[in-house]
N, C-alpha and C. Protein backbone atom coordinates (compact mmCIF):
# COMPACT_ATOMS: atom_id res chain seq x y z
N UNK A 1 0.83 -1.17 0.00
CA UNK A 1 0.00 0.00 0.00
C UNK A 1 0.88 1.24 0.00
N UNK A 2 0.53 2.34 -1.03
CA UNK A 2 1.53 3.26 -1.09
C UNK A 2 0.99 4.93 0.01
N UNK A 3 1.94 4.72 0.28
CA UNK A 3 1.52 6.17 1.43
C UNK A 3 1.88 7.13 0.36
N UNK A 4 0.15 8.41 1.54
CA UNK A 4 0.72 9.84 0.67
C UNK A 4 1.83 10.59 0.47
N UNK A 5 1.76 11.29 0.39
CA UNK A 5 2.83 12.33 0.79
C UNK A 5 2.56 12.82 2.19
N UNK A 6 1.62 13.24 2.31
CA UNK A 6 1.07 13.79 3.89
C UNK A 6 0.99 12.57 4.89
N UNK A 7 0.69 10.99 4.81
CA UNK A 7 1.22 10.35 5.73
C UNK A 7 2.66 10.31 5.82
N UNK A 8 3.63 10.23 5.02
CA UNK A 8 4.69 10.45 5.04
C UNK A 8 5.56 11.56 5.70
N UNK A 9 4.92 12.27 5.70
CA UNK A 9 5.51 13.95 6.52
C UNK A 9 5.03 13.46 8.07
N UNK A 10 3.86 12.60 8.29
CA UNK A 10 3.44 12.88 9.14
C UNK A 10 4.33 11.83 10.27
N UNK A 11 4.69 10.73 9.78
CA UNK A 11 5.88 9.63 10.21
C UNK A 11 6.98 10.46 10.72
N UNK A 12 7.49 11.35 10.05
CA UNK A 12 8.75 11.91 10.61
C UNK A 12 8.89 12.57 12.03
N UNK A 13 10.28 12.43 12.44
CA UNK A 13 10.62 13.27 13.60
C UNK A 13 10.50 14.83 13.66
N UNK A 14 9.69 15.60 13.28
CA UNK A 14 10.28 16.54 12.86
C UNK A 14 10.85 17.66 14.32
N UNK A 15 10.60 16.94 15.41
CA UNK A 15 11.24 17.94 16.60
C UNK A 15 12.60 16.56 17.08
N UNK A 16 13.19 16.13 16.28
CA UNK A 16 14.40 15.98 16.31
C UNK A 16 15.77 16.14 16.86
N UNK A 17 16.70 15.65 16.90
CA UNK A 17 17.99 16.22 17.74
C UNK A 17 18.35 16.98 16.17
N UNK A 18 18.27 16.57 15.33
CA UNK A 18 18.98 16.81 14.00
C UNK A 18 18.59 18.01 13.55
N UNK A 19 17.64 18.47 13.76
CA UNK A 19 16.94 19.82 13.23
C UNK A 19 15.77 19.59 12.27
N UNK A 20 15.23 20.19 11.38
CA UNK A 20 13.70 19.94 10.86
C UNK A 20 14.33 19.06 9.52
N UNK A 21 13.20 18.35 9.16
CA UNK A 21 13.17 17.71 7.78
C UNK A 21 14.03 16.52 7.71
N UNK A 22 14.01 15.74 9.06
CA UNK A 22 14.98 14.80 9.11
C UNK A 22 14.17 13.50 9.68
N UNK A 23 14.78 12.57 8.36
CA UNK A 23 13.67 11.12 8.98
C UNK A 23 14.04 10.82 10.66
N UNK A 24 13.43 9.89 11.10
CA UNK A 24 13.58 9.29 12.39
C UNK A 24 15.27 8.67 12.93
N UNK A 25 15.76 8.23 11.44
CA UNK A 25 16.98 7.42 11.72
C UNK A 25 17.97 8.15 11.76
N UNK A 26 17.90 9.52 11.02
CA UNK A 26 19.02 10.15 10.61
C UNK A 26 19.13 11.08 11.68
N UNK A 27 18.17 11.52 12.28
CA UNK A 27 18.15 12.20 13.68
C UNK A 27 18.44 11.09 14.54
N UNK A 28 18.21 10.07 14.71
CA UNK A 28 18.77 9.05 15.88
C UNK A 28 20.52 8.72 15.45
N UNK A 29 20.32 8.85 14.71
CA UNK A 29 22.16 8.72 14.43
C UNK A 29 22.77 10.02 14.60
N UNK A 30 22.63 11.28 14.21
CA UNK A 30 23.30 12.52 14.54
C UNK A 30 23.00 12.65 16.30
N UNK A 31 22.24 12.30 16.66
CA UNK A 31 21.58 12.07 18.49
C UNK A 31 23.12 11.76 18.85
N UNK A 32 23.32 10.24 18.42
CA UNK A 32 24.24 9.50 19.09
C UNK A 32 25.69 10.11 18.37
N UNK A 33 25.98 10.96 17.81
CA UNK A 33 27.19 11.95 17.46
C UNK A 33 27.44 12.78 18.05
N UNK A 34 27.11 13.26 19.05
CA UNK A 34 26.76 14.57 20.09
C UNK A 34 27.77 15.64 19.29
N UNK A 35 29.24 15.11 19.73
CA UNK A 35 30.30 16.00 19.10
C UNK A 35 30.28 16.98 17.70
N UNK A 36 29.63 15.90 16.88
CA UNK A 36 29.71 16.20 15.67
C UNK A 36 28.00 17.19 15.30
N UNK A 37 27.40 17.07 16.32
CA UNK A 37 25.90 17.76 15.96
C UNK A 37 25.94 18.96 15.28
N UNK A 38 26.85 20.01 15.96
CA UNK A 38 26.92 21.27 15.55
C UNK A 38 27.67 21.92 13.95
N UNK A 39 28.72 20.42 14.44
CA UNK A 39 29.17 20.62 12.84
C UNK A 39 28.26 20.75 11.72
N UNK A 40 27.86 19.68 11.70
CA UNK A 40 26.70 19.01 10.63
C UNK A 40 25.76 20.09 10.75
N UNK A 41 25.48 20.78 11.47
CA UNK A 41 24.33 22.34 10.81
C UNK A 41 25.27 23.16 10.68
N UNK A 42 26.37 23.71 11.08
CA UNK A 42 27.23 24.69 10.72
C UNK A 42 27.75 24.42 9.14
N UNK A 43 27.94 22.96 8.77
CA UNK A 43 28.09 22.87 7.46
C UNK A 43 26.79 22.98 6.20
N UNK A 44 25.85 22.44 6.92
CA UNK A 44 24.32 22.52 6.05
C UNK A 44 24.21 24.52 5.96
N UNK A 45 24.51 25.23 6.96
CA UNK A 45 23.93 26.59 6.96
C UNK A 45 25.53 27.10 5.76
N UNK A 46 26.46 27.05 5.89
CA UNK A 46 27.34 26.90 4.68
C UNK A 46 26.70 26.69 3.67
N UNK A 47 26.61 25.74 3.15
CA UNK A 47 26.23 25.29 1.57
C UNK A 47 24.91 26.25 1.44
N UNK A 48 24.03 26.37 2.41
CA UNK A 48 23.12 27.37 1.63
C UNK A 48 23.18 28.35 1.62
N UNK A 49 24.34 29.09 2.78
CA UNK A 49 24.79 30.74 2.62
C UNK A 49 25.42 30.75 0.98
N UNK A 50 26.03 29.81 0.61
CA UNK A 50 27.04 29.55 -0.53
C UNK A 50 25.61 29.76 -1.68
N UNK A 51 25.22 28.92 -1.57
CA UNK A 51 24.20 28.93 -2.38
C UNK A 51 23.49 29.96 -2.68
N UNK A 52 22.63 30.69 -2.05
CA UNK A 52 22.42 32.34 -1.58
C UNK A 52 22.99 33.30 -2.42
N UNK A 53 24.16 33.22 -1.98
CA UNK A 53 25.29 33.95 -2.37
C UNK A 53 25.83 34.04 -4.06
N UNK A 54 25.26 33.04 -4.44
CA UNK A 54 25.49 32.80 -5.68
C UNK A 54 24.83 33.48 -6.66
N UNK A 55 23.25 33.82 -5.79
CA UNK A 55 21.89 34.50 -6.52
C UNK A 55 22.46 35.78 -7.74
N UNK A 56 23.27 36.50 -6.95
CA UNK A 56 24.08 37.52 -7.70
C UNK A 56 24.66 37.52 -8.92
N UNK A 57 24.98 36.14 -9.20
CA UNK A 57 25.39 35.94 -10.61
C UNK A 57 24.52 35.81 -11.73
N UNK A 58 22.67 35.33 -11.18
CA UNK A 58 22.01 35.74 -11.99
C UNK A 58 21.85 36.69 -12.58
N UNK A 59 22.00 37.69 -11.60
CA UNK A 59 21.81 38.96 -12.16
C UNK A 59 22.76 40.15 -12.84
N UNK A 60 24.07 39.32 -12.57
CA UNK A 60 25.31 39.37 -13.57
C UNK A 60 25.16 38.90 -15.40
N UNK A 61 24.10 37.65 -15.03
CA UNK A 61 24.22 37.43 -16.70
C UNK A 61 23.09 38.35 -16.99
N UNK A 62 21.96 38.65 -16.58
CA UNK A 62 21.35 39.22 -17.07
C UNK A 62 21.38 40.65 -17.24
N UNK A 63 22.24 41.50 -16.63
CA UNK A 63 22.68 42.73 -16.92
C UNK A 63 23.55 42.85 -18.24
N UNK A 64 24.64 41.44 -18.42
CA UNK A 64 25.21 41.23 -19.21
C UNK A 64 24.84 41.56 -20.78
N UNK A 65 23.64 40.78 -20.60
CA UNK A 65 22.66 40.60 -21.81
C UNK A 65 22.10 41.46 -22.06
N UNK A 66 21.65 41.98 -20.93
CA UNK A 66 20.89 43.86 -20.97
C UNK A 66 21.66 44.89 -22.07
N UNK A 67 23.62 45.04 -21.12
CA UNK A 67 23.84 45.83 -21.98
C UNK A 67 24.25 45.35 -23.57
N UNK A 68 24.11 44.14 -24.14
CA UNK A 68 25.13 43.85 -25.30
C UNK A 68 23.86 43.80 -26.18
N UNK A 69 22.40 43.59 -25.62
CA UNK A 69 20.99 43.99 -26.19
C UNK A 69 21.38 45.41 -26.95
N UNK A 70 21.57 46.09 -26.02
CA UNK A 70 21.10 47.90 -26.05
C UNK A 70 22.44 48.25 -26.63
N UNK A 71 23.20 47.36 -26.69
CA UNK A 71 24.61 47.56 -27.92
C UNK A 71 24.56 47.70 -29.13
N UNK A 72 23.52 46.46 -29.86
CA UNK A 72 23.08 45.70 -30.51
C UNK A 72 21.84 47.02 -31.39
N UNK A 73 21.29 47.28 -30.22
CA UNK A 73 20.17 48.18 -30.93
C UNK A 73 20.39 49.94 -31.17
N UNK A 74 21.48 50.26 -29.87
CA UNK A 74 22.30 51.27 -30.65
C UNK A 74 23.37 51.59 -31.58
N UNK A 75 23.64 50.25 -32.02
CA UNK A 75 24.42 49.69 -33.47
C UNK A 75 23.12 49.90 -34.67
N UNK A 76 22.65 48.79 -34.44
CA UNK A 76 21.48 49.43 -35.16
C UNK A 76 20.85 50.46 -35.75
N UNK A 77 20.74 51.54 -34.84
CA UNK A 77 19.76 52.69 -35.14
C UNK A 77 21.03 53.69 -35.60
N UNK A 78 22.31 53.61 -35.22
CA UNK A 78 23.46 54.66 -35.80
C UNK A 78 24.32 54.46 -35.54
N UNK A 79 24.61 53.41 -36.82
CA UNK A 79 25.84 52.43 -37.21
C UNK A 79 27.42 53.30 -37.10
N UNK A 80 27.45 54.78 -37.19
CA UNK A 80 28.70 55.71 -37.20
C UNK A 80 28.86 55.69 -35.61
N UNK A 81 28.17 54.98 -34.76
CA UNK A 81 28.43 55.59 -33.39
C UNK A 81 28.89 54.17 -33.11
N UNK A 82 29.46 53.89 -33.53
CA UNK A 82 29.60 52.00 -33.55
C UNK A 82 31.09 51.81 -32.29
N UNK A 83 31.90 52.52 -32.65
CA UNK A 83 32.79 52.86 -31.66
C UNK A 83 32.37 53.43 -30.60
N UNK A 84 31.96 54.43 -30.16
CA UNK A 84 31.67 54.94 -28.52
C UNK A 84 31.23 53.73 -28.25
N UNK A 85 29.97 53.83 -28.99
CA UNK A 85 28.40 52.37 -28.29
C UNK A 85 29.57 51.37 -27.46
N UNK A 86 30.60 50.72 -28.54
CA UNK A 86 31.54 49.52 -27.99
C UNK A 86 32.11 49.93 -27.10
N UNK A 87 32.19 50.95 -26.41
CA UNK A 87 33.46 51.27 -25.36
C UNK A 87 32.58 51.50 -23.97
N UNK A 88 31.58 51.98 -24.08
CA UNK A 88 30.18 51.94 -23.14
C UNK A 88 30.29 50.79 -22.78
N UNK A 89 29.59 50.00 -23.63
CA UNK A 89 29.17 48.37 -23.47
C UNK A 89 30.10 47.76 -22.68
N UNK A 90 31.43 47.58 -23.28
CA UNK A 90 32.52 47.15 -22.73
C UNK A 90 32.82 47.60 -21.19
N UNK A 91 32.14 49.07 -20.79
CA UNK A 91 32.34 49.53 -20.14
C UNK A 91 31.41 48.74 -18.82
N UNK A 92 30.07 49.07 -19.16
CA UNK A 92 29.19 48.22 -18.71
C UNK A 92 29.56 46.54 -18.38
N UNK A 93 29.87 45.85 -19.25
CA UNK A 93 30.17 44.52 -18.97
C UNK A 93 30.87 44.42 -17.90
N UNK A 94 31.94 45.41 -17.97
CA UNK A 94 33.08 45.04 -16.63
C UNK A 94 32.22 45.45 -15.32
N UNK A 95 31.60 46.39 -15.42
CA UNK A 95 31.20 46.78 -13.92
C UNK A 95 29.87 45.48 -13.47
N UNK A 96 29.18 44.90 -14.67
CA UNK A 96 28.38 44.20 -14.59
C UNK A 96 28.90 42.96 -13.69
N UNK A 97 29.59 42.44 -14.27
CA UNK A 97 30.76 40.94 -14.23
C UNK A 97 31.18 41.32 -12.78
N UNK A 98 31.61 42.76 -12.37
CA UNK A 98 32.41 42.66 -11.35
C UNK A 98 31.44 42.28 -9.94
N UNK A 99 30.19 43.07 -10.08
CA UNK A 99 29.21 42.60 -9.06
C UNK A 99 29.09 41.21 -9.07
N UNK A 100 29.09 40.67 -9.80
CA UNK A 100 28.60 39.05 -9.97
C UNK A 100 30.14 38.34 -9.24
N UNK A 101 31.16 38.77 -10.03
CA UNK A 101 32.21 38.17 -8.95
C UNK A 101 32.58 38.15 -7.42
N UNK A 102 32.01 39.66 -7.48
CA UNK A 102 32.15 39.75 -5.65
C UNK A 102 31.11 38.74 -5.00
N UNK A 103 29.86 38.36 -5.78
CA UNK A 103 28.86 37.49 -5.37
C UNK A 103 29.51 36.25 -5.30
N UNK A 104 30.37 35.83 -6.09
CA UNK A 104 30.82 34.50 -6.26
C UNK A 104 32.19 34.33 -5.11
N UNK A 105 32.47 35.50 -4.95
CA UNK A 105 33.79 35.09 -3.74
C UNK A 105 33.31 35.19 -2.50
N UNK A 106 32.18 35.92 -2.14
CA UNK A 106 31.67 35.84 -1.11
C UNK A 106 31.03 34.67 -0.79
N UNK A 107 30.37 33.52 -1.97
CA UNK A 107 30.60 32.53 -1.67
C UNK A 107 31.46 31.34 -1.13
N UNK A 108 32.51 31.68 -2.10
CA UNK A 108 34.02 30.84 -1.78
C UNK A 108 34.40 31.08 -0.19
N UNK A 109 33.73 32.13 0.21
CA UNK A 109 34.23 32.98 1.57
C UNK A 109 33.46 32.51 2.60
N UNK A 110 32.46 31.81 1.97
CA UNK A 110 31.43 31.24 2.82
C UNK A 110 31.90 30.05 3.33
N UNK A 111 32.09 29.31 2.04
CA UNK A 111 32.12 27.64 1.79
C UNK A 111 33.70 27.55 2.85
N UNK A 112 34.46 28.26 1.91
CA UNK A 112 35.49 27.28 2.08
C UNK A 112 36.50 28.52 3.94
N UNK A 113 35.80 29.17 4.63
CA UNK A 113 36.20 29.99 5.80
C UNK A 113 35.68 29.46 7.57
């Protein structure tokens, strides 16, 4: 007989030694780790600060794309301005990229500190 999803949630430990979202066994085994308890969330809250942290690079490519769009269409509309437009853009890209990197080391800064 296949259980729901909602009997299934409802089986779990969820007031746990382990913290939320943790079957019965895996909280009875981190229980009996005492030492190691704190690690094991200090490393879980890591990977998702890391993770988090990463959000920034979305919005690195998409600025990216923003300006090489509006490159694209001020090429377009006055092809003699073809030089400035490229030095803008270029200009743009770097400051774009650079936010997104600080996003990405502040990860590394997360993960690996």
């Amino acid at each position: 007989m296949q259980h729901t999803l909602f009997e299934r949630a409802l089986s779990f430990d969820w007031s746990g030694s382990a913290g939320l979202f943790c079957p019965k066994g895996i909280s009875e085994l981190v229980a009996r780790m005492s030492l190691f308890r704190m690690d094991v969330r200090l490393e879980c809250f890591k990977m998702v600060g890391a993770g988090v942290a990463t959000v920034s690079l979305v919005g690195a490519g998409c600025g990216v794309g923003i300006v090489f769009g509006s490159l694209v269409l001020g090429i377009s509309r006055n092809p003699q301005l073809k030089g400035v437009l490229f030095q803008y853009a270029i200009l743009g890209f770097a400051l774009t990229e650079a936010v997104g990197l600080l996003g990405l080391m502040m990860a590394f800064l997360i993960l690996f500190r």
